[in-house]
PDB file of N, CA and C in Angstrom:
ATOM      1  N   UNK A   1      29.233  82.530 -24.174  1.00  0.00           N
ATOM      2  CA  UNK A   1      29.208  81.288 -24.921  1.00  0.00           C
ATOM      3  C   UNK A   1      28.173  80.330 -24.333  1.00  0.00           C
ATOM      4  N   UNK A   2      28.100  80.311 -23.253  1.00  0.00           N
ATOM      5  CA  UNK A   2      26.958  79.576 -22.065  1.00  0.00           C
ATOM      6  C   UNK A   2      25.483  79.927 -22.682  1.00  0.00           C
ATOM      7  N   UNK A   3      25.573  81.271 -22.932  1.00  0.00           N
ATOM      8  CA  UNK A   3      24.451  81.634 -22.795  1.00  0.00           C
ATOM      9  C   UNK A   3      23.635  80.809 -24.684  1.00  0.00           C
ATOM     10  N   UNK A   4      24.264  81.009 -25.007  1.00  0.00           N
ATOM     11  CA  UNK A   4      24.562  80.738 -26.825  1.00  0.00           C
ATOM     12  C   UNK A   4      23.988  79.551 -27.014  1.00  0.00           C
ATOM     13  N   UNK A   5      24.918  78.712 -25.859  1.00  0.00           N
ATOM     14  CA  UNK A   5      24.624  76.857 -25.920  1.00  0.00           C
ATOM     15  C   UNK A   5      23.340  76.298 -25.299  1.00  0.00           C
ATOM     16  N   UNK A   6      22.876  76.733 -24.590  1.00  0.00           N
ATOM     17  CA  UNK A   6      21.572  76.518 -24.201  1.00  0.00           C
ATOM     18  C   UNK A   6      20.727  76.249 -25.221  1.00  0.00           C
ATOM     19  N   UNK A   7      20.151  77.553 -25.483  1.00  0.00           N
ATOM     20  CA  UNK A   7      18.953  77.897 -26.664  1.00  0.00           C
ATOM     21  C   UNK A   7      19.669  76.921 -28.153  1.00  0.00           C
ATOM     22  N   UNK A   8      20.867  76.611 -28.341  1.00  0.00           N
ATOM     23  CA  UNK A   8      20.900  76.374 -29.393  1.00  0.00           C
ATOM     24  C   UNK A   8      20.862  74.779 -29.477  1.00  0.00           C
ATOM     25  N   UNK A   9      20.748  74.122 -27.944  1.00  0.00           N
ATOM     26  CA  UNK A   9      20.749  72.518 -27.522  1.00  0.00           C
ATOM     27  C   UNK A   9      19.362  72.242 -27.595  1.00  0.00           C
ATOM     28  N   UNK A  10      18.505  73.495 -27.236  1.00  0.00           N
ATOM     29  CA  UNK A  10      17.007  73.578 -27.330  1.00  0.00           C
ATOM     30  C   UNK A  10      16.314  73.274 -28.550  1.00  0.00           C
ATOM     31  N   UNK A  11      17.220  74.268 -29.452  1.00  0.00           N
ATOM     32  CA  UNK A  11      16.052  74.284 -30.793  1.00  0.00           C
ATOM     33  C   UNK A  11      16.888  72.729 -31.838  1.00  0.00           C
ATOM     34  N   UNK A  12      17.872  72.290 -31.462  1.00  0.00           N
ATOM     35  CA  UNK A  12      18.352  71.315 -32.192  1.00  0.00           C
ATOM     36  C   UNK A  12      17.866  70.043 -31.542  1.00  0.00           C
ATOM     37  N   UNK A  13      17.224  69.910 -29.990  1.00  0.00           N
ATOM     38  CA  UNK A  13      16.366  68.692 -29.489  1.00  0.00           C
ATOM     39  C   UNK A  13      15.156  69.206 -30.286  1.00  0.00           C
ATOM     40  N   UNK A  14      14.295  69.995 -30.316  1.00  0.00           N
ATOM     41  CA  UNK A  14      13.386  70.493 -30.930  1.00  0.00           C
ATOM     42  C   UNK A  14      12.936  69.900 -32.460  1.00  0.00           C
ATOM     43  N   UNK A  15      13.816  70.590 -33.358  1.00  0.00           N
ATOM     44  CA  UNK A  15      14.259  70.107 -34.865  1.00  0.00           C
ATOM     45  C   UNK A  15      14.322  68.622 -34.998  1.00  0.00           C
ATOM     46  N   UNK A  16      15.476  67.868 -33.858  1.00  0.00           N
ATOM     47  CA  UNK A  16      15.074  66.598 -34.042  1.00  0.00           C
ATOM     48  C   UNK A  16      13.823  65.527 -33.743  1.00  0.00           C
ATOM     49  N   UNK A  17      13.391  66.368 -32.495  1.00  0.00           N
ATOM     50  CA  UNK A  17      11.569  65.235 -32.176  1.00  0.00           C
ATOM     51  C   UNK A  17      10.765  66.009 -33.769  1.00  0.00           C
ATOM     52  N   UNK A  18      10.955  67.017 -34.363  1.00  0.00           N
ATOM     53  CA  UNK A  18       9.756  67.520 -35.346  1.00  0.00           C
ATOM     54  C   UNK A  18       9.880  66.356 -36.819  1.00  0.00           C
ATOM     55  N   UNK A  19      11.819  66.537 -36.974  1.00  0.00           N
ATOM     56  CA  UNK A  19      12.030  65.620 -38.043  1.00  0.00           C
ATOM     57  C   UNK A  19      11.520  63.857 -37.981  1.00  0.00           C
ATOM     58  N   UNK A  20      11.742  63.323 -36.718  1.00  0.00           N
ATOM     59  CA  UNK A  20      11.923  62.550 -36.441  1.00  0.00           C
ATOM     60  C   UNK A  20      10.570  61.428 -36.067  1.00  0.00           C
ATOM     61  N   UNK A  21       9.383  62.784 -36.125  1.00  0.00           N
ATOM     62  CA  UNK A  21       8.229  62.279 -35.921  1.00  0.00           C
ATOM     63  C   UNK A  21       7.193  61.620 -36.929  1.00  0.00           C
ATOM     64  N   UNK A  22       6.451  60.387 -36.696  1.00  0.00           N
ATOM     65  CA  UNK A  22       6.187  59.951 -37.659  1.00  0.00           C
ATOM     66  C   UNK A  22       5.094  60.765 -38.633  1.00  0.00           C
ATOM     67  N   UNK A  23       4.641  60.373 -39.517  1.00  0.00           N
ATOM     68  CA  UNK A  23       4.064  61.094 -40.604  1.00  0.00           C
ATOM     69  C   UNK A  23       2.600  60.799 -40.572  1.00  0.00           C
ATOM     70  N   UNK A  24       1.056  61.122 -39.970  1.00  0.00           N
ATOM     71  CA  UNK A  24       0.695  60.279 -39.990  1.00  0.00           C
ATOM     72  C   UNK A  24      -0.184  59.983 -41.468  1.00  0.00           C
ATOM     73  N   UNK A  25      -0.151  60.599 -42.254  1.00  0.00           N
ATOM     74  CA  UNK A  25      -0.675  60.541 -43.646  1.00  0.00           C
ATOM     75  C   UNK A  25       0.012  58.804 -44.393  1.00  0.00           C
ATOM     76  N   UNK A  26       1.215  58.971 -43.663  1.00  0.00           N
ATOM     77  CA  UNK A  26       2.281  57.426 -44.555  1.00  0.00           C
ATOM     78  C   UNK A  26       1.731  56.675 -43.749  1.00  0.00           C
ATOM     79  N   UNK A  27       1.315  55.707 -44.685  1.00  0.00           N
ATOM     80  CA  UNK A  27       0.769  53.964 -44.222  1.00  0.00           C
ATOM     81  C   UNK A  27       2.176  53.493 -43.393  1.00  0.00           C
ATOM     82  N   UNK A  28       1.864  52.592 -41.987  1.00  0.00           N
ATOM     83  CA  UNK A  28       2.371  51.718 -41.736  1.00  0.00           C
ATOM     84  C   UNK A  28       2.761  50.926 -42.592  1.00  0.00           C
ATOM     85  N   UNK A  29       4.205  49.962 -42.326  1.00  0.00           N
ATOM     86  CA  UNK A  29       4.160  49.190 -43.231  1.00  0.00           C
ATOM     87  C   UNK A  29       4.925  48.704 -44.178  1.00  0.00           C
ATOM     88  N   UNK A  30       5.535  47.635 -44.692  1.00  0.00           N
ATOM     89  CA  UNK A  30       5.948  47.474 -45.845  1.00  0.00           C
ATOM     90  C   UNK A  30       5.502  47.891 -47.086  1.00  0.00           C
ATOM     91  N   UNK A  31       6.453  48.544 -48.250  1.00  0.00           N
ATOM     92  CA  UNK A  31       5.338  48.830 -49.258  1.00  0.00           C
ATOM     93  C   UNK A  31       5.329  48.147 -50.075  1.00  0.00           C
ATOM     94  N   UNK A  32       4.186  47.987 -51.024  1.00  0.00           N
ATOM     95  CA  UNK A  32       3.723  47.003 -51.817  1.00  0.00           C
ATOM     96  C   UNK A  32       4.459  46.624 -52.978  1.00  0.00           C
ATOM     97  N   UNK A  33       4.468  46.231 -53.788  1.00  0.00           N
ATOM     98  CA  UNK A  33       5.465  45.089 -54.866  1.00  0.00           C
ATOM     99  C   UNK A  33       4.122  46.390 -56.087  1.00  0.00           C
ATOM    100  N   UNK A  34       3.589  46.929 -56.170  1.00  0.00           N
ATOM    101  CA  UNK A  34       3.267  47.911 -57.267  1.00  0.00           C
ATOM    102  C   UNK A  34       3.293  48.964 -56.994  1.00  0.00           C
ATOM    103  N   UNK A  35       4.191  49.643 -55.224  1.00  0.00           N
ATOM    104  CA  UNK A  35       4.472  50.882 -55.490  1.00  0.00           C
ATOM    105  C   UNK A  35       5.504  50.671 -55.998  1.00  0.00           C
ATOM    106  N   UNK A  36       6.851  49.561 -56.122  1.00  0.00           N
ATOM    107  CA  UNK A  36       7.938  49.949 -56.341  1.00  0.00           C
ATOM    108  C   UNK A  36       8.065  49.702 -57.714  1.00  0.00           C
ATOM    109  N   UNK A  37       7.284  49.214 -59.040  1.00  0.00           N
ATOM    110  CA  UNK A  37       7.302  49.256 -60.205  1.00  0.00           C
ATOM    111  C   UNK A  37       7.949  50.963 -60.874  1.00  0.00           C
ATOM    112  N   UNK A  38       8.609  50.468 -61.752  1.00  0.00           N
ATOM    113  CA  UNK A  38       9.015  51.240 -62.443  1.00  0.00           C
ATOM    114  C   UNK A  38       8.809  50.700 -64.140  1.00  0.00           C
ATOM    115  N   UNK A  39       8.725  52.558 -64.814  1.00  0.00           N
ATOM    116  CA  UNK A  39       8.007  52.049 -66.316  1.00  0.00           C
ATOM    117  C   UNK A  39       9.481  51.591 -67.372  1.00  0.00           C
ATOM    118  N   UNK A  40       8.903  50.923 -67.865  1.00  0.00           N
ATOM    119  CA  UNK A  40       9.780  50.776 -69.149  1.00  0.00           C
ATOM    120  C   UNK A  40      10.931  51.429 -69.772  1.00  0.00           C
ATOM    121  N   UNK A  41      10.656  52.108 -70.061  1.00  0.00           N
ATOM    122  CA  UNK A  41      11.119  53.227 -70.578  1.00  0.00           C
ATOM    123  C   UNK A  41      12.092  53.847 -69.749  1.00  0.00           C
ATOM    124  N   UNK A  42      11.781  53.956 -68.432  1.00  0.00           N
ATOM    125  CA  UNK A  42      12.585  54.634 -67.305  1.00  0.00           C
ATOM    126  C   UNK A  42      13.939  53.930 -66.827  1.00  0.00           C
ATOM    127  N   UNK A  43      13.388  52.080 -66.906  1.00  0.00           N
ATOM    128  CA  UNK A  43      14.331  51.523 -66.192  1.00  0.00           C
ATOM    129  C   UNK A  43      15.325  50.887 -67.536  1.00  0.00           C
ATOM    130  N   UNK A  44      14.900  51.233 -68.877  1.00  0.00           N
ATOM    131  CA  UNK A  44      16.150  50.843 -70.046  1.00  0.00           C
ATOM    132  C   UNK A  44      16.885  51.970 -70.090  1.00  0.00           C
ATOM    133  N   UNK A  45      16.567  53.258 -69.883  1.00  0.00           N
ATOM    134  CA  UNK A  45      17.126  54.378 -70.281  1.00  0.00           C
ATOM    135  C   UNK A  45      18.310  54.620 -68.794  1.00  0.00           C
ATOM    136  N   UNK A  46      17.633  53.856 -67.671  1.00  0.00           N
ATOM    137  CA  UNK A  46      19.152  53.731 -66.616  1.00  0.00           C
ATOM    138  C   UNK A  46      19.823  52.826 -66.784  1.00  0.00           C
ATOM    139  N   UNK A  47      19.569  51.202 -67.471  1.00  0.00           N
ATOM    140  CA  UNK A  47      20.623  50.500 -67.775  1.00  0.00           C
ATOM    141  C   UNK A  47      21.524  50.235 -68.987  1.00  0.00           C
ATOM    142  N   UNK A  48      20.830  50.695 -69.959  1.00  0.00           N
ATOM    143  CA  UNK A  48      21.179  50.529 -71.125  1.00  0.00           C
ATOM    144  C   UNK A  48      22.905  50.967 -71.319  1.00  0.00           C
ATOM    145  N   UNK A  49      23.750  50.243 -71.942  1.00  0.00           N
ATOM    146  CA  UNK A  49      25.153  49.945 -71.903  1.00  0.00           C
ATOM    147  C   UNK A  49      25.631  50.808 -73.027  1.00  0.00           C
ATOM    148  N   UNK A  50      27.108  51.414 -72.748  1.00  0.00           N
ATOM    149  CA  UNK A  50      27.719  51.824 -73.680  1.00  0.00           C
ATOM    150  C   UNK A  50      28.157  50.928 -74.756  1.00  0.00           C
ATOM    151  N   UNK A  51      27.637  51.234 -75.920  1.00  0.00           N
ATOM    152  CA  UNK A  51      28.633  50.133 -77.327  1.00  0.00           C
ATOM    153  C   UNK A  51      29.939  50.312 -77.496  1.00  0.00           C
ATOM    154  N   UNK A  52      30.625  49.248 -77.661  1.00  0.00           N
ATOM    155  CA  UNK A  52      31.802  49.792 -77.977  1.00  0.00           C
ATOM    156  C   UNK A  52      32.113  49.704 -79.284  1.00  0.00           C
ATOM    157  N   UNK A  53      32.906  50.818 -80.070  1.00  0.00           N
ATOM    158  CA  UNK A  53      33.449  50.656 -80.849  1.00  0.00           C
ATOM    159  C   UNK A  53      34.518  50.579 -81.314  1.00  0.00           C
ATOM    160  N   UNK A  54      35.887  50.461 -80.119  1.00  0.00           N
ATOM    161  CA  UNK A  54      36.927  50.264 -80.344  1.00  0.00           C
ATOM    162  C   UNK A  54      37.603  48.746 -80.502  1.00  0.00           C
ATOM    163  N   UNK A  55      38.218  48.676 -81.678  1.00  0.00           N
ATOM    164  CA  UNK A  55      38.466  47.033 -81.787  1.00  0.00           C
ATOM    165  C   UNK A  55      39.253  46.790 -80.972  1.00  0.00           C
ATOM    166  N   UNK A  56      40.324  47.273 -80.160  1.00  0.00           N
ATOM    167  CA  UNK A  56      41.268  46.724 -79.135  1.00  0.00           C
ATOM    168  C   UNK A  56      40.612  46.712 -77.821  1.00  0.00           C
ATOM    169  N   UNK A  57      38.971  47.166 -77.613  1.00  0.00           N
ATOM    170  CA  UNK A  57      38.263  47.286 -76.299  1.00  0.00           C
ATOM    171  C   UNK A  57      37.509  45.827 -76.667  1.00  0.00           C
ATOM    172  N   UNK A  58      37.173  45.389 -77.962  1.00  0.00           N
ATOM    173  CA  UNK A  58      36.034  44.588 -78.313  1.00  0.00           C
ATOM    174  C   UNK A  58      37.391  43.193 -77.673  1.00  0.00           C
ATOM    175  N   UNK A  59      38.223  43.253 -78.641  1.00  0.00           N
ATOM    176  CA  UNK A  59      39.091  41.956 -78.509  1.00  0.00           C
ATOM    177  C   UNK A  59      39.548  41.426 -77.379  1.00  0.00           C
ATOM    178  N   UNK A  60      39.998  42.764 -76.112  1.00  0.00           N
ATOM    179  CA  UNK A  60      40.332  42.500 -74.735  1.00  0.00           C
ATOM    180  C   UNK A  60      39.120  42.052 -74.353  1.00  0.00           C
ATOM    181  N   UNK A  61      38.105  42.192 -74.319  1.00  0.00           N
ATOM    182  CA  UNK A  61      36.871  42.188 -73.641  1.00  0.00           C
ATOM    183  C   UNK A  61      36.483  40.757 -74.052  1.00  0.00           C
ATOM    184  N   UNK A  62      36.843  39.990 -75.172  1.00  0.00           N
ATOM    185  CA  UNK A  62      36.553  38.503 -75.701  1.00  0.00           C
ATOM    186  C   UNK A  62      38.059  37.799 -75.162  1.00  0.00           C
ATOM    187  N   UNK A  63      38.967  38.152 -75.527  1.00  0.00           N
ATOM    188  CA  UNK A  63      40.024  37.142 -75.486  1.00  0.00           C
ATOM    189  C   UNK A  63      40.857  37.466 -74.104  1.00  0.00           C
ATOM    190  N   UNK A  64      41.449  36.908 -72.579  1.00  0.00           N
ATOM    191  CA  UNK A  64      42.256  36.970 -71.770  1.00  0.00           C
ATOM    192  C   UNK A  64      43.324  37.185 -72.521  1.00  0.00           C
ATOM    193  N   UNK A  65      44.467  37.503 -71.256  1.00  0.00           N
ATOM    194  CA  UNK A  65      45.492  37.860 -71.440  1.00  0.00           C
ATOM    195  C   UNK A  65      46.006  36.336 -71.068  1.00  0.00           C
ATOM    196  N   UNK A  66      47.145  35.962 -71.472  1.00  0.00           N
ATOM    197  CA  UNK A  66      47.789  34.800 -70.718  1.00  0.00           C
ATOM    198  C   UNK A  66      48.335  34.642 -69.304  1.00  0.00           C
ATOM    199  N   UNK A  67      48.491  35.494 -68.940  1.00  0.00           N
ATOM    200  CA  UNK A  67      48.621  35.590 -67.263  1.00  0.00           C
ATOM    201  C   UNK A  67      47.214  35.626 -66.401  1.00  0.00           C
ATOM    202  N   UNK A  68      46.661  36.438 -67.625  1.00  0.00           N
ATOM    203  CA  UNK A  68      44.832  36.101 -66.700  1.00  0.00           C
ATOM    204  C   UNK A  68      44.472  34.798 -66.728  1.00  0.00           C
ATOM    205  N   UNK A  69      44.540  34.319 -67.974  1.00  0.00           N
ATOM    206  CA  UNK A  69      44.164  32.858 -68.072  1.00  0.00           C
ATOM    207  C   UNK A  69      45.028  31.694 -67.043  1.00  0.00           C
ATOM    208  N   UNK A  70      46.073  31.400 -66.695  1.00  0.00           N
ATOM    209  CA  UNK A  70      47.138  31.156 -65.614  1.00  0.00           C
ATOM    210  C   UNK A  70      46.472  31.478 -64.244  1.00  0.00           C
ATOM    211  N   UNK A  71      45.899  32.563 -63.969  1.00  0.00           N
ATOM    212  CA  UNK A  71      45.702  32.939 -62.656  1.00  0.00           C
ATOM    213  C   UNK A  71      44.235  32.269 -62.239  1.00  0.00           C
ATOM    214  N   UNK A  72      43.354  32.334 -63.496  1.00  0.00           N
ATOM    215  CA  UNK A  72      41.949  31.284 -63.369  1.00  0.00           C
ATOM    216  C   UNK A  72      42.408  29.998 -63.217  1.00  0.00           C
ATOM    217  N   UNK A  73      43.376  29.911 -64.047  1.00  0.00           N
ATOM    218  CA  UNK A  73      43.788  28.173 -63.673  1.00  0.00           C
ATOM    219  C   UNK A  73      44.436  27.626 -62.597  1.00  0.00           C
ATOM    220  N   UNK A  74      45.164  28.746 -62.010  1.00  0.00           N
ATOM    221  CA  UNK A  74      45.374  28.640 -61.054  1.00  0.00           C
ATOM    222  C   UNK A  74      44.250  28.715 -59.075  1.00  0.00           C
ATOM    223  N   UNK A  75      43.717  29.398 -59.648  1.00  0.00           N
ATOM    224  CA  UNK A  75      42.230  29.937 -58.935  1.00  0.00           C
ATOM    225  C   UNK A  75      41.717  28.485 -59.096  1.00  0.00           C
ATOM    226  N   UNK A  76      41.509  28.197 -60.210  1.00  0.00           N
ATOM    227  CA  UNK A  76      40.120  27.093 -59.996  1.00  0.00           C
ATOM    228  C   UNK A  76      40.831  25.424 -59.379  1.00  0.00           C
ATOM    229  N   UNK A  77      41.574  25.706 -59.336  1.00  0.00           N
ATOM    230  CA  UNK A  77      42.482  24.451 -58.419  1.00  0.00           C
ATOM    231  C   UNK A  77      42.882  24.591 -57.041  1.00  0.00           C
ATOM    232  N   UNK A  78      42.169  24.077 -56.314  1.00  0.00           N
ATOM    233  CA  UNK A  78      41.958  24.464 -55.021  1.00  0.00           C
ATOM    234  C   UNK A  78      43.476  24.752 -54.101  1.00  0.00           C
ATOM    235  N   UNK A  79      44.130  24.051 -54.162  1.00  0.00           N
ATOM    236  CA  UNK A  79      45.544  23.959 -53.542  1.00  0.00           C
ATOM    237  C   UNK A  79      46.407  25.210 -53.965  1.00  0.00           C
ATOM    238  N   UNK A  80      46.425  25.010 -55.387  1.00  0.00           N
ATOM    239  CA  UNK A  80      47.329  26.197 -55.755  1.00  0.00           C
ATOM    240  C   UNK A  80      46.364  27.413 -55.664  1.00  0.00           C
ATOM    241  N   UNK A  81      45.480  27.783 -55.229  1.00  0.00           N
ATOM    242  CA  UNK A  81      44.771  28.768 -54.823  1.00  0.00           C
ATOM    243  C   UNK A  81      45.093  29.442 -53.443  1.00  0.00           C
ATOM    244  N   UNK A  82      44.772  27.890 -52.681  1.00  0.00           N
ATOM    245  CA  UNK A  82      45.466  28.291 -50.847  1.00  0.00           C
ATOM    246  C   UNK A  82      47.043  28.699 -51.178  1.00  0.00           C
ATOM    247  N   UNK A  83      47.821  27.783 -51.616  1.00  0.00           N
ATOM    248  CA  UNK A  83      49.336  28.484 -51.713  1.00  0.00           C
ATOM    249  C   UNK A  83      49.275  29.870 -52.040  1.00  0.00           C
ATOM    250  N   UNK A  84      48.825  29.853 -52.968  1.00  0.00           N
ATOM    251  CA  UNK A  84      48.707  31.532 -53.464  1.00  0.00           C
ATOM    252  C   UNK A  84      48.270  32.658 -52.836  1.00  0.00           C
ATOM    253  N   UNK A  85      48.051  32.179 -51.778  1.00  0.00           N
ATOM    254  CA  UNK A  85      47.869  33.180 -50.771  1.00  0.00           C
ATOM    255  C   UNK A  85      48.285  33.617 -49.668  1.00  0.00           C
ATOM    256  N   UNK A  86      49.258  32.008 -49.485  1.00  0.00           N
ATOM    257  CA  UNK A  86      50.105  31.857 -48.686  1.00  0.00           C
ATOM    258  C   UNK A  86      51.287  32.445 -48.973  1.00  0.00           C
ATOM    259  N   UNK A  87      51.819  32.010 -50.558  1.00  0.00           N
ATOM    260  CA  UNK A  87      53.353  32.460 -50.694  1.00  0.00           C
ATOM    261  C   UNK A  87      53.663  33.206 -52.187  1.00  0.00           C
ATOM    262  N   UNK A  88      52.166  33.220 -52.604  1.00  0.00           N
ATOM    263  CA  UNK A  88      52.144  34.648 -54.321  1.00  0.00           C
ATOM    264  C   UNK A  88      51.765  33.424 -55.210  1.00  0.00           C
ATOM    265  N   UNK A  89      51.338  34.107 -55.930  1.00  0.00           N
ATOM    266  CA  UNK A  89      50.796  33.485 -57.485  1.00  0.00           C
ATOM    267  C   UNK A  89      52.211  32.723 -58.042  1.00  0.00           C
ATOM    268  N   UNK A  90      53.335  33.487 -58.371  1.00  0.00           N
ATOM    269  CA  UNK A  90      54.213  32.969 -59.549  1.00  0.00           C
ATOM    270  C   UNK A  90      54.838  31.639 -58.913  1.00  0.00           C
ATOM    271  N   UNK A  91      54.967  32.183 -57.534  1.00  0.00           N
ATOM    272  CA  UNK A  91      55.675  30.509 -56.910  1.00  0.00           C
ATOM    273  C   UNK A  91      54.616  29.540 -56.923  1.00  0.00           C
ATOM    274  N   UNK A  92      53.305  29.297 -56.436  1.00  0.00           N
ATOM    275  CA  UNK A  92      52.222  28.588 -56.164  1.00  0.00           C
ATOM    276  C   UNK A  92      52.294  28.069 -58.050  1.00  0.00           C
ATOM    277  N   UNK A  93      51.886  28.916 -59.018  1.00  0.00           N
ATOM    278  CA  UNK A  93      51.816  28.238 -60.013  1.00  0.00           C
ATOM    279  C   UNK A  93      52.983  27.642 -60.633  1.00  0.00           C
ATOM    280  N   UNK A  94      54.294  27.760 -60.304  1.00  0.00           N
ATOM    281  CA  UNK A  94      55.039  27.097 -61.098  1.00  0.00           C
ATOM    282  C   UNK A  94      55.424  25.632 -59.563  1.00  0.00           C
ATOM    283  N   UNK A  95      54.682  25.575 -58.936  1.00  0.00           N
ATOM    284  CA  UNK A  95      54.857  24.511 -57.541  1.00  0.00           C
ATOM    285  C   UNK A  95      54.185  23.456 -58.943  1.00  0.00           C
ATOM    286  N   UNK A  96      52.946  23.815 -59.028  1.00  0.00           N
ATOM    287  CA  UNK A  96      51.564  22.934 -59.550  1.00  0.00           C
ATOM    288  C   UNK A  96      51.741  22.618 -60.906  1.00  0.00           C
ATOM    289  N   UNK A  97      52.296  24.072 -61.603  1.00  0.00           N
ATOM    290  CA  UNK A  97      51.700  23.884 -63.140  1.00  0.00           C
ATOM    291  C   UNK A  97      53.098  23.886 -64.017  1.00  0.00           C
ATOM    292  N   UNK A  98      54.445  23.694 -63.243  1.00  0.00           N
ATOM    293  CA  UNK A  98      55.701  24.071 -64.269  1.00  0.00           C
ATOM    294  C   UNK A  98      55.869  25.569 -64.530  1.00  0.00           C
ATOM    295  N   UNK A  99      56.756  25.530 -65.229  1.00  0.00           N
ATOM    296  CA  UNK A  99      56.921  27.317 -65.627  1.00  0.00           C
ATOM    297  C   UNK A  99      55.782  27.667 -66.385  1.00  0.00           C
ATOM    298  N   UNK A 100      55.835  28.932 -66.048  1.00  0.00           N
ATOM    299  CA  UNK A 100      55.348  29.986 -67.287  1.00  0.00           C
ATOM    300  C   UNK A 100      55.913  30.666 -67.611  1.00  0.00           C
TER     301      UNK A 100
END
């Protein structure tokens, strides 16, 4: 097994100074603001969005739920935000805002 580990500590220091060495063909350097352009065509065809056509995906996606809406209102009020983290949403908002 000794004998095994040697040669094989050898060629894996080896492998790493070969990988590891610089290139000298590649510029020093930051690269430039027109190598990293990409065409048209390339960069709509990676973002471009699924449509939806389901009306219960379209309507969730426009209108909150009423507990979502409660929890922004609760969120955007600074106090009942810290409580709410302190002691849960349902107690913090009915401290501030009455029942729901």
């Amino acid at each position: 097994m000794r004998k095994l580990l040697t040669p094989m500590i050898l060629t894996l220091a080896l492998a790493v100074h070969c990988c590891c060495e610089k290139d000298p063909k590649e510029p020093s350097g930051s690269p430039s603001a027109a190598s990293i352009t990409v065409k048209k065509e390339v960069a709509n065809a990676f973002v471009k969005r699924q449509k939806r056509f389901d009306m219960y995906e379209w309507y969730s996606e426009y209108y909150k739920s009423p507990m979502e809406q409660m929890r922004e209102r609760c969120e955007s009020y600074p106090p009942c935000d810290y409580l709410s983290d302190q002691i849960g949403f349902p107690m913090a908002y009915n401290r501030f805002f009455g029942r729901y």
